[in-house]
PDB file of N, CA and C in Angstrom:
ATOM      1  N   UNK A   1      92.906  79.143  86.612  1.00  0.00           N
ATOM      2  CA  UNK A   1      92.341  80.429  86.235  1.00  0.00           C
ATOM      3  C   UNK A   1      92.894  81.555  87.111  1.00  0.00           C
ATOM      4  N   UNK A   2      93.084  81.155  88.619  1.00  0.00           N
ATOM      5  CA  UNK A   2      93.736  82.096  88.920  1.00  0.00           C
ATOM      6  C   UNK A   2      94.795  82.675  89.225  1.00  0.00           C
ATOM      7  N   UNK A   3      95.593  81.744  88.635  1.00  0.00           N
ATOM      8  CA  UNK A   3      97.227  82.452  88.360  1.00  0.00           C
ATOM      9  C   UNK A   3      96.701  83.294  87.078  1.00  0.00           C
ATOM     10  N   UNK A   4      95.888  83.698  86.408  1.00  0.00           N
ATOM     11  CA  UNK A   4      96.016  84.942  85.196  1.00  0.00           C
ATOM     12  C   UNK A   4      95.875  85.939  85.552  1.00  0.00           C
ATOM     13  N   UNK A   5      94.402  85.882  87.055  1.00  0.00           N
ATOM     14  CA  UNK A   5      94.335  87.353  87.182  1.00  0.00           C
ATOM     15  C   UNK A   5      95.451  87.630  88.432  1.00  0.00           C
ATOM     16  N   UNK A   6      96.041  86.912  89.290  1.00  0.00           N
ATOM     17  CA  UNK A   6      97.110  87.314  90.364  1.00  0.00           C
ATOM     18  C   UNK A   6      98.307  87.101  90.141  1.00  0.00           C
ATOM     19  N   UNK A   7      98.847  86.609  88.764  1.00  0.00           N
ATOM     20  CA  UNK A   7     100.528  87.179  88.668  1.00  0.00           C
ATOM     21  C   UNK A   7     100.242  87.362  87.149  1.00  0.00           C
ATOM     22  N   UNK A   8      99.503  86.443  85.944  1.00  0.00           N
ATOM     23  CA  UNK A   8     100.104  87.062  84.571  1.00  0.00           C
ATOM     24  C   UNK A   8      99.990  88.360  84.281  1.00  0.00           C
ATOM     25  N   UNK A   9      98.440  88.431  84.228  1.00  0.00           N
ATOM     26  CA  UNK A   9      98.266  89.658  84.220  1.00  0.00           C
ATOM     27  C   UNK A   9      98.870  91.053  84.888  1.00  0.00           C
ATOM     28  N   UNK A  10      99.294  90.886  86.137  1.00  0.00           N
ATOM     29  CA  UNK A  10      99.835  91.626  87.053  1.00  0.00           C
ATOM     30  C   UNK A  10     101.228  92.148  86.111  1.00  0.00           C
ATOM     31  N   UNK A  11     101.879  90.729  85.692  1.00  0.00           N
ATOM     32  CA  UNK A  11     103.100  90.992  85.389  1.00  0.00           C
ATOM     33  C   UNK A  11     103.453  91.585  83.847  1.00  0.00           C
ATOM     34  N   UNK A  12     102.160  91.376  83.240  1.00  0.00           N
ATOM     35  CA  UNK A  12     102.006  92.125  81.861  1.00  0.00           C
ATOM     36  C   UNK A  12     101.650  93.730  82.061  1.00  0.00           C
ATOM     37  N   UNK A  13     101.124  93.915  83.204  1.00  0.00           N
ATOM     38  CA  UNK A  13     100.847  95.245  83.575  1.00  0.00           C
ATOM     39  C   UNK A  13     102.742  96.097  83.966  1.00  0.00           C
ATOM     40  N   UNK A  14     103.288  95.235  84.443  1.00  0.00           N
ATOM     41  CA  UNK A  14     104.453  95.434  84.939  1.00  0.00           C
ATOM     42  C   UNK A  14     105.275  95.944  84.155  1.00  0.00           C
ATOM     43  N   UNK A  15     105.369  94.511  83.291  1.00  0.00           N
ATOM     44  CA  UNK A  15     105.731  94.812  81.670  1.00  0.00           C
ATOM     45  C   UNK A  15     105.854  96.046  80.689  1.00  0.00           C
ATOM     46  N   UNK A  16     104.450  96.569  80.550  1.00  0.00           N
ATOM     47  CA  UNK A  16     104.171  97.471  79.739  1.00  0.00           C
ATOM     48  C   UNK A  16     104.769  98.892  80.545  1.00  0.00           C
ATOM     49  N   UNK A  17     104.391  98.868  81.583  1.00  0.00           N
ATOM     50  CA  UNK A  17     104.641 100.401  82.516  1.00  0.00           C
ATOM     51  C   UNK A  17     106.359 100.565  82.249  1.00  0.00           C
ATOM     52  N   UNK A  18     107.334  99.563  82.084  1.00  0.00           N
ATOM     53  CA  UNK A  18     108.621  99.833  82.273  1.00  0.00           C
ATOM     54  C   UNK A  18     108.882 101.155  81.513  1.00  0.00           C
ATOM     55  N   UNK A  19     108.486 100.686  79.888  1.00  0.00           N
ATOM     56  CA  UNK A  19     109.177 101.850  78.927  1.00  0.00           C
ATOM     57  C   UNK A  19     108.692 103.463  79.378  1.00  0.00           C
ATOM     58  N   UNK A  20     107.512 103.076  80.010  1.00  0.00           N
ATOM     59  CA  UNK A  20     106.943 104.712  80.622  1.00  0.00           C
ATOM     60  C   UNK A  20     107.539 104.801  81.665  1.00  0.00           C
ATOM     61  N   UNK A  21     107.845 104.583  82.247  1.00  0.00           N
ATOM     62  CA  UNK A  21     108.747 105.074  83.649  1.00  0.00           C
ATOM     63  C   UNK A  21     110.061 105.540  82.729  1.00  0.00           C
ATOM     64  N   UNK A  22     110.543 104.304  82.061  1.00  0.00           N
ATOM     65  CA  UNK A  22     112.045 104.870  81.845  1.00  0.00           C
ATOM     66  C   UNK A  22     111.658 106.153  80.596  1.00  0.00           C
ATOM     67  N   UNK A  23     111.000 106.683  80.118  1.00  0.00           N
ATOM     68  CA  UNK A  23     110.315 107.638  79.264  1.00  0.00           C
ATOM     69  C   UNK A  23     111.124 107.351  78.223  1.00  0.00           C
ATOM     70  N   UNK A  24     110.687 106.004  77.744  1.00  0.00           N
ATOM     71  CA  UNK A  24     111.343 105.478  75.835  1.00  0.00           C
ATOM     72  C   UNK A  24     110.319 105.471  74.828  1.00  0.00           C
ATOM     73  N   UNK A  25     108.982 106.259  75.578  1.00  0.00           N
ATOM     74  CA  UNK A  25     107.947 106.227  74.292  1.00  0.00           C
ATOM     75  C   UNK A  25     107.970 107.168  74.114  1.00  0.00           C
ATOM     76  N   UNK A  26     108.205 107.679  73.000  1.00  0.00           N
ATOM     77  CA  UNK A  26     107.796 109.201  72.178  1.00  0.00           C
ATOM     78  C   UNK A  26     106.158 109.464  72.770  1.00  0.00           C
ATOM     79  N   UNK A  27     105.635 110.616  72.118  1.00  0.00           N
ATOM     80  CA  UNK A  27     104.661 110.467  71.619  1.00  0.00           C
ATOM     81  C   UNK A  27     103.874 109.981  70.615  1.00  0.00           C
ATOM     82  N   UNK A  28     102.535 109.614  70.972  1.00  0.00           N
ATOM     83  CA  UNK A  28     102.134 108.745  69.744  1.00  0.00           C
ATOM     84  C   UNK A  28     100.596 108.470  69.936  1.00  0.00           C
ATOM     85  N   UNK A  29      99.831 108.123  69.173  1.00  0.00           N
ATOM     86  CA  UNK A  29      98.484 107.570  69.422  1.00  0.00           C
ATOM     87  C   UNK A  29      98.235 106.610  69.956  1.00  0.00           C
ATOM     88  N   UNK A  30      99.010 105.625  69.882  1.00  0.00           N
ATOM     89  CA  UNK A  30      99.400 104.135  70.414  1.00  0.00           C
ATOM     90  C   UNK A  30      99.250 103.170  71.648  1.00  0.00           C
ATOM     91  N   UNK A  31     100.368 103.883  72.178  1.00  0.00           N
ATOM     92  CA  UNK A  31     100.221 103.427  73.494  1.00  0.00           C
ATOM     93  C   UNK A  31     101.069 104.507  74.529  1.00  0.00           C
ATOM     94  N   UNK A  32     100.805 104.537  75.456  1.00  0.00           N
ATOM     95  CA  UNK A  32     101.160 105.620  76.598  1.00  0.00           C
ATOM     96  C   UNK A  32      99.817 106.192  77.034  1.00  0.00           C
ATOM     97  N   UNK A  33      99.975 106.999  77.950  1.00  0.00           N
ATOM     98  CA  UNK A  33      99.236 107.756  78.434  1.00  0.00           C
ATOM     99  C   UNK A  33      98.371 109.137  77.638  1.00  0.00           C
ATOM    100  N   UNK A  34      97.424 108.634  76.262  1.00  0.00           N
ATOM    101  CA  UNK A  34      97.229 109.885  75.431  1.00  0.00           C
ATOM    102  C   UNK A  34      95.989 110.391  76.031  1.00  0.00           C
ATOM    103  N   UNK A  35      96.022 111.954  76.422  1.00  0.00           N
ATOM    104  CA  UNK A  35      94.961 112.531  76.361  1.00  0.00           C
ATOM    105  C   UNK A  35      95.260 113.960  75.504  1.00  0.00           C
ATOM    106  N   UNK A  36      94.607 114.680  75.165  1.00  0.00           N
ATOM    107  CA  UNK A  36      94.841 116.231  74.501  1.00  0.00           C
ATOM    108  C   UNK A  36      95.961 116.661  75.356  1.00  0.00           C
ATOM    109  N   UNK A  37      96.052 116.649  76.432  1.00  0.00           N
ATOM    110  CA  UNK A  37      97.261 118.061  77.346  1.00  0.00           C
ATOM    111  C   UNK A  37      98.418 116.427  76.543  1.00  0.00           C
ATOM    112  N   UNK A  38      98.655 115.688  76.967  1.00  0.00           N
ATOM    113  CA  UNK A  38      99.636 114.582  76.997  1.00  0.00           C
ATOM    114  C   UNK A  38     100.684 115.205  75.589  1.00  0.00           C
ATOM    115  N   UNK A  39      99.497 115.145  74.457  1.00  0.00           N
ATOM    116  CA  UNK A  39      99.843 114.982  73.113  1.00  0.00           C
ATOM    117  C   UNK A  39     100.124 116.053  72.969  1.00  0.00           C
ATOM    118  N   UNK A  40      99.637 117.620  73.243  1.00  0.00           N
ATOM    119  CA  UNK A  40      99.716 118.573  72.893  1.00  0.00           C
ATOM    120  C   UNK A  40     101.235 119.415  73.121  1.00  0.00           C
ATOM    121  N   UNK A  41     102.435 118.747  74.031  1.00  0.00           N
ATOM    122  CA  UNK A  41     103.452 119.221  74.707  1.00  0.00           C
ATOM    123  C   UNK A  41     104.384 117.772  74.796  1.00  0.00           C
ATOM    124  N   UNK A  42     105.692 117.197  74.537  1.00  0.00           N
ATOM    125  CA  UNK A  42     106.416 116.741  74.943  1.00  0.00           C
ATOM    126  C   UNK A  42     106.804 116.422  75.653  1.00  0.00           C
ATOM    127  N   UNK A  43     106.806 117.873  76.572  1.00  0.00           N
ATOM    128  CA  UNK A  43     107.559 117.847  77.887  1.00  0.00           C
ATOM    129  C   UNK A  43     106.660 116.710  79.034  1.00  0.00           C
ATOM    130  N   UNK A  44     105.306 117.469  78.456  1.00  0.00           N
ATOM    131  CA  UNK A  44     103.886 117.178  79.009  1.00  0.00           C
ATOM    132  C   UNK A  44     103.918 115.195  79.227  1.00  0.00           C
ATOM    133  N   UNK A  45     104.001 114.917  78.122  1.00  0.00           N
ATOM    134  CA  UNK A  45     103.903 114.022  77.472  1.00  0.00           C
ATOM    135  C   UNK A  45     104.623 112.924  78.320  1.00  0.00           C
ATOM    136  N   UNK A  46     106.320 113.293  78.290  1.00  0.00           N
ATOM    137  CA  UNK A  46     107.042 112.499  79.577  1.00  0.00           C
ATOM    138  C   UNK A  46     106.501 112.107  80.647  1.00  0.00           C
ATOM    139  N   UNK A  47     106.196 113.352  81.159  1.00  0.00           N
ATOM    140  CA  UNK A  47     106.351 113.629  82.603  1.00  0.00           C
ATOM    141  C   UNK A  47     105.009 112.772  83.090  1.00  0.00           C
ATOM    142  N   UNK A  48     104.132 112.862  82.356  1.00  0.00           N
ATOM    143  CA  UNK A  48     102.418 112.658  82.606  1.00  0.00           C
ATOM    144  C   UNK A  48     102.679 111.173  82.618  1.00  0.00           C
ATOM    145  N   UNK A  49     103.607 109.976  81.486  1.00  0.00           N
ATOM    146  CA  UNK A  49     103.387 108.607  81.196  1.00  0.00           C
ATOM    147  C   UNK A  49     104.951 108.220  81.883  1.00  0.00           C
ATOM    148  N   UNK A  50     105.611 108.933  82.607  1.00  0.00           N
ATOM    149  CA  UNK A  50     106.216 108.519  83.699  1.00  0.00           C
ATOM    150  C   UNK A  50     105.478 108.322  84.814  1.00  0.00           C
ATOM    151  N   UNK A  51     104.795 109.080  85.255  1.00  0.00           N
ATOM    152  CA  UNK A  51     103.806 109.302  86.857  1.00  0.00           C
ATOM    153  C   UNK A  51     102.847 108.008  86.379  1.00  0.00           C
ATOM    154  N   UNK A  52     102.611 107.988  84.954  1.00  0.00           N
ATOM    155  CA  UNK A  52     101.288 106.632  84.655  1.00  0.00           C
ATOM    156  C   UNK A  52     101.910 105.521  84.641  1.00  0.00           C
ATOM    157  N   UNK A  53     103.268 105.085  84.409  1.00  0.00           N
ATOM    158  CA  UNK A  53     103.645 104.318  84.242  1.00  0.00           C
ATOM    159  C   UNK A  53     103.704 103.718  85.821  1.00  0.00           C
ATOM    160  N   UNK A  54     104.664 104.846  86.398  1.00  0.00           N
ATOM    161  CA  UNK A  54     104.541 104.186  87.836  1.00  0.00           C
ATOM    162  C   UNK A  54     103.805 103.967  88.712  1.00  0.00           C
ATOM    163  N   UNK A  55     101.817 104.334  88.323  1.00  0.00           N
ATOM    164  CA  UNK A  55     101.156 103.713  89.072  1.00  0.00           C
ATOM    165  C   UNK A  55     100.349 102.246  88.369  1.00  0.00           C
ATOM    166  N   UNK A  56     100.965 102.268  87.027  1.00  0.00           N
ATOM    167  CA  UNK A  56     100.283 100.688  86.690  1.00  0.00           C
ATOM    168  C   UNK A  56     101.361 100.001  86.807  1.00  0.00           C
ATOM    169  N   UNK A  57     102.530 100.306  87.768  1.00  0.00           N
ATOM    170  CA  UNK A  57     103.551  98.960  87.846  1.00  0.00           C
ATOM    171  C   UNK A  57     102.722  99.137  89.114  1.00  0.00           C
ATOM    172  N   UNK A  58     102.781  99.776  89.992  1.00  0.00           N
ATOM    173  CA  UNK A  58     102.473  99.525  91.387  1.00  0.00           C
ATOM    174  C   UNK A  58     100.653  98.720  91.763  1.00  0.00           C
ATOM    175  N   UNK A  59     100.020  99.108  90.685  1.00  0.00           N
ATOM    176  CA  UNK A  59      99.183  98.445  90.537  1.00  0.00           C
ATOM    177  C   UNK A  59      98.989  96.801  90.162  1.00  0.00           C
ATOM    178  N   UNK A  60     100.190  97.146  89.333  1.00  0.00           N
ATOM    179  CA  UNK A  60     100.226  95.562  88.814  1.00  0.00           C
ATOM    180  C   UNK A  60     100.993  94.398  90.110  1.00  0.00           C
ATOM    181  N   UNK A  61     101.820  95.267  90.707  1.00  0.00           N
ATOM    182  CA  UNK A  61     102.671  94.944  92.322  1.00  0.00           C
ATOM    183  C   UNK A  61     101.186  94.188  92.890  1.00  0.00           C
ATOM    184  N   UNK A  62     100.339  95.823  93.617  1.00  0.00           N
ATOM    185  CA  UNK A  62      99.093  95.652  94.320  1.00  0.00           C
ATOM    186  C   UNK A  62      98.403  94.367  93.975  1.00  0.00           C
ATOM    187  N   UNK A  63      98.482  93.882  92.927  1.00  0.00           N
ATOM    188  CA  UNK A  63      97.448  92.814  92.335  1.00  0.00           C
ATOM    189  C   UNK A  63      97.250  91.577  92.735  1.00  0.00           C
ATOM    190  N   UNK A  64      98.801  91.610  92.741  1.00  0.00           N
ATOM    191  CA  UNK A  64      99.691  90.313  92.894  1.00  0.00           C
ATOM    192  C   UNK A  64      99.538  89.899  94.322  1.00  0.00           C
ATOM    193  N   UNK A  65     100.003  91.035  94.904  1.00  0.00           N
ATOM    194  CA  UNK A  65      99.702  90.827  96.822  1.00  0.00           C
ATOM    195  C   UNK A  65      98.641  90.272  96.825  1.00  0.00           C
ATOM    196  N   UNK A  66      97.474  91.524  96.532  1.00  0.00           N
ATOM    197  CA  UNK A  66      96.322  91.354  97.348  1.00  0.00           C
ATOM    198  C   UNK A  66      95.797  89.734  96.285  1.00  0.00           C
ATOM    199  N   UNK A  67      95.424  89.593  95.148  1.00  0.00           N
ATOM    200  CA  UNK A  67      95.633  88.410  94.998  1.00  0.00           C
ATOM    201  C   UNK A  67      96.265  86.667  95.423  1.00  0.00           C
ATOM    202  N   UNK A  68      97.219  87.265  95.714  1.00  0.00           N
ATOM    203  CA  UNK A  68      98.045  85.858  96.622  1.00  0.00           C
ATOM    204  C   UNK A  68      97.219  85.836  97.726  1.00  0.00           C
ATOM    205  N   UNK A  69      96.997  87.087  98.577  1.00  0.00           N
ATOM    206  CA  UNK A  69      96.064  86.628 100.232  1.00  0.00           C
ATOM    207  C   UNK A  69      94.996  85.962  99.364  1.00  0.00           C
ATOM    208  N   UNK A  70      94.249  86.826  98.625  1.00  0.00           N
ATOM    209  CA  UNK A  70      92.644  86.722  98.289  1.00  0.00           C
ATOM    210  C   UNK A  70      93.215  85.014  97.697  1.00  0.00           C
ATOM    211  N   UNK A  71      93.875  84.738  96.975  1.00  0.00           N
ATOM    212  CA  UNK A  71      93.476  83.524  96.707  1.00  0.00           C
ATOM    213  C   UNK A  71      93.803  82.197  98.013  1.00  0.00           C
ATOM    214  N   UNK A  72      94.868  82.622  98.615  1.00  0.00           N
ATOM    215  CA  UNK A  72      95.696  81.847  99.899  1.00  0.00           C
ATOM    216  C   UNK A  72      94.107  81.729 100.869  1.00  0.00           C
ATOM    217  N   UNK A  73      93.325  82.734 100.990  1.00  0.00           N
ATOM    218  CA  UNK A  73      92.229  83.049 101.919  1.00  0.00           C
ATOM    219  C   UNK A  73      91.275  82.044 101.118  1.00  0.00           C
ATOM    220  N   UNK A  74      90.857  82.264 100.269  1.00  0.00           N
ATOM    221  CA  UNK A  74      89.019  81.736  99.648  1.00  0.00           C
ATOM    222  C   UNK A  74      89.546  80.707  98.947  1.00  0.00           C
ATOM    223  N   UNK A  75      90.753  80.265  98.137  1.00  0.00           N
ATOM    224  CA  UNK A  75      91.159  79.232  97.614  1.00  0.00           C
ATOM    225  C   UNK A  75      90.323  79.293  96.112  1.00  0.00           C
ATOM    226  N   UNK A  76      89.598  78.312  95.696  1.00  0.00           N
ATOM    227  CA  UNK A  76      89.301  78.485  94.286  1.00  0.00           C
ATOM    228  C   UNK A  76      88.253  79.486  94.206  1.00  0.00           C
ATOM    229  N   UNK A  77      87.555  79.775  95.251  1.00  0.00           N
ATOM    230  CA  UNK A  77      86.244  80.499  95.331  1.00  0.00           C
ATOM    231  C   UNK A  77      87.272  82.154  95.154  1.00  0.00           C
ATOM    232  N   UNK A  78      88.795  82.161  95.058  1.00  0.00           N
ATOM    233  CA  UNK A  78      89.069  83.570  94.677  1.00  0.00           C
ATOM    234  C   UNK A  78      88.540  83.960  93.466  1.00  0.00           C
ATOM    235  N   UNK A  79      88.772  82.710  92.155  1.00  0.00           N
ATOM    236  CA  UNK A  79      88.335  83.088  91.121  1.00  0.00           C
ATOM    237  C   UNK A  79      87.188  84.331  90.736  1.00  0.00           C
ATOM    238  N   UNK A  80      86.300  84.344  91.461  1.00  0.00           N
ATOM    239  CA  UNK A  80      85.256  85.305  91.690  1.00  0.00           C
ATOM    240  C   UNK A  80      85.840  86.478  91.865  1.00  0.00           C
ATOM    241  N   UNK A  81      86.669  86.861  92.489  1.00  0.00           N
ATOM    242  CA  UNK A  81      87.026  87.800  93.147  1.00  0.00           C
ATOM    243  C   UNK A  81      88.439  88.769  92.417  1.00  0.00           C
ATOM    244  N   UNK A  82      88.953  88.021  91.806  1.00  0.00           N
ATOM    245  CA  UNK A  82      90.683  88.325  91.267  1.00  0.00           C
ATOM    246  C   UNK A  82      90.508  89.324  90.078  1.00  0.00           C
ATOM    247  N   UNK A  83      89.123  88.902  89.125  1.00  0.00           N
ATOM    248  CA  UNK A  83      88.954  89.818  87.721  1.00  0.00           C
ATOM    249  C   UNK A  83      88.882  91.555  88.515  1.00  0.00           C
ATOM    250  N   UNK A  84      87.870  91.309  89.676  1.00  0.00           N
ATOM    251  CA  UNK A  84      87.341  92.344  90.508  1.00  0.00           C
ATOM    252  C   UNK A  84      88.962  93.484  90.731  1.00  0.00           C
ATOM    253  N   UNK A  85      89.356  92.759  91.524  1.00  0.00           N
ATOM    254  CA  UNK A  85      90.969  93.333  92.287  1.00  0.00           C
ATOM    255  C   UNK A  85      91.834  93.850  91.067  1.00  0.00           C
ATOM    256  N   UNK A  86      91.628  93.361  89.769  1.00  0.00           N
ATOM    257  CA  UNK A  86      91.906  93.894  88.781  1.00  0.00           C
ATOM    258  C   UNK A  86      91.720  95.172  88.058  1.00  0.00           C
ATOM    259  N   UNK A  87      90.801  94.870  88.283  1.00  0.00           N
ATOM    260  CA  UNK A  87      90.277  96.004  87.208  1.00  0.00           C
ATOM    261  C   UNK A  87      89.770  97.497  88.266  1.00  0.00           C
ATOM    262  N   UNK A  88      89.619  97.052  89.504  1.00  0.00           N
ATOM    263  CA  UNK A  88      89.986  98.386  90.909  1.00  0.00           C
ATOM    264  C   UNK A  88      91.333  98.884  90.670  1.00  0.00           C
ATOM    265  N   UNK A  89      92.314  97.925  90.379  1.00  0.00           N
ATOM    266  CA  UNK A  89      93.815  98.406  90.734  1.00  0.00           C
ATOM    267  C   UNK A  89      93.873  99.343  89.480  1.00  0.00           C
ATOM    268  N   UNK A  90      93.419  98.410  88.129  1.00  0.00           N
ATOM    269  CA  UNK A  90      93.664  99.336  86.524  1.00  0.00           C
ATOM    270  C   UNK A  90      92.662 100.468  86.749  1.00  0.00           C
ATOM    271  N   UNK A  91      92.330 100.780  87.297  1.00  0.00           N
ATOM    272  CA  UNK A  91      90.911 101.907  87.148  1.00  0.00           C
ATOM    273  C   UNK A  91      91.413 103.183  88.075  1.00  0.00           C
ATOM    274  N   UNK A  92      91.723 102.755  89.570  1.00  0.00           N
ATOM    275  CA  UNK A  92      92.575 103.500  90.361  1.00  0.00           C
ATOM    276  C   UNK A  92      94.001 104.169  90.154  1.00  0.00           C
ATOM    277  N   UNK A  93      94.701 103.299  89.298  1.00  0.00           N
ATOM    278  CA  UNK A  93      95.888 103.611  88.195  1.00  0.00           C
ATOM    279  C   UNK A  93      95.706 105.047  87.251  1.00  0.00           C
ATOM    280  N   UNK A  94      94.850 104.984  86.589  1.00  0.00           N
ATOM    281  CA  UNK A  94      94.125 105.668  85.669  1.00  0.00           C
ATOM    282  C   UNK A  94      93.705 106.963  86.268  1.00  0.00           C
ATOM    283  N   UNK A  95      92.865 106.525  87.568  1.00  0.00           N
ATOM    284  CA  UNK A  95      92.526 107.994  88.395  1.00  0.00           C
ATOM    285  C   UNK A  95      93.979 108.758  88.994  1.00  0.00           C
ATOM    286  N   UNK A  96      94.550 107.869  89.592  1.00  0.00           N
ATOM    287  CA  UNK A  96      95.903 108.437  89.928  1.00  0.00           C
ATOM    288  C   UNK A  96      96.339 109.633  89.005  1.00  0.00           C
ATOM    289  N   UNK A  97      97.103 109.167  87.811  1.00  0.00           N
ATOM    290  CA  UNK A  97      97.408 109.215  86.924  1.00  0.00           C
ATOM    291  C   UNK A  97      96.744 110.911  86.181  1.00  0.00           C
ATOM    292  N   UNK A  98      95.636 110.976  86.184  1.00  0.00           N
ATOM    293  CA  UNK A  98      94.446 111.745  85.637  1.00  0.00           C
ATOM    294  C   UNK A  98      94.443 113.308  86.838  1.00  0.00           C
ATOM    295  N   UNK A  99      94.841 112.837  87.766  1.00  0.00           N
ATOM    296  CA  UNK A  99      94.657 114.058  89.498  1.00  0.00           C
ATOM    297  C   UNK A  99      96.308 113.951  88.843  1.00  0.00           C
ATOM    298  N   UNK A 100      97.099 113.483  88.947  1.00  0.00           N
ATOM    299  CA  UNK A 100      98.643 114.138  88.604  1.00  0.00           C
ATOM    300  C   UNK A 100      99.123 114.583  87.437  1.00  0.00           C
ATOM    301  N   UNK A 101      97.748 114.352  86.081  1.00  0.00           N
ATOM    302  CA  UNK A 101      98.258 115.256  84.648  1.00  0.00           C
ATOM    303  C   UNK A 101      97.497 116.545  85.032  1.00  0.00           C
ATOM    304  N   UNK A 102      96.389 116.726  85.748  1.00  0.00           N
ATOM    305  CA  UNK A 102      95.849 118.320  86.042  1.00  0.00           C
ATOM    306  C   UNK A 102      96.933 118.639  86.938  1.00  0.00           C
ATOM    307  N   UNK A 103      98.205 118.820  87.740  1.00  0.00           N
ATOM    308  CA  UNK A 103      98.980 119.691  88.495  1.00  0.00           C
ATOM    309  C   UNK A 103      99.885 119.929  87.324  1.00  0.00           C
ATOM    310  N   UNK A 104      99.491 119.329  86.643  1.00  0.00           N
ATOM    311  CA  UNK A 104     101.144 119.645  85.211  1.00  0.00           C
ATOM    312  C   UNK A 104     100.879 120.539  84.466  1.00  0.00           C
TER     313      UNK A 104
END
């Protein structure tokens, strides 16, 4: 169980962030970074699901680390703990992300 939440998952997070960093998603309803300012501007649009992209790779990085200690440390009793480290890293991602589309 807990190789899903300290590398698959991590690495599906990894995964997805590439095309937003390298800015190969248009705009769209879909997937990227949509909020009203995002959708409303192009330019916007890049720039905002580049900065998002590169904090859910680094998040998905973060996961993996702190996962490997957390599980190397508590052993199966990480299980408890790994969904947690998850969903801090995806949530903190998001806030990141949210404080760097208001300077745009």
């Amino acid at each position: 169980m807990s190789r899903l939440y300290d590398v698959w998952l991590p690495l599906v997070l990894i995964a997805v962030s590439i095309p937003l960093v390298l800015e190969a998603v248009p705009p769209n309803w879909i997937y990227g970074f949509r909020t009203a300012k995002t959708m409303s501007n192009p330019q916007i649009w890049y720039e905002a699901n580049r900065h998002a992209g590169a904090n859910l790779m680094a998040a998905g990085i973060w996961t993996m680390v702190l996962g490997g200690k957390i599980a190397g440390h508590f052993g199966a009793r990480a299980n408890a703990f790994l969904p947690l480290v998850l969903l801090v890293m995806v949530l903190g991602s998001a806030a990141v992300s949210l404080l760097q589309l208001r300077k745009m």
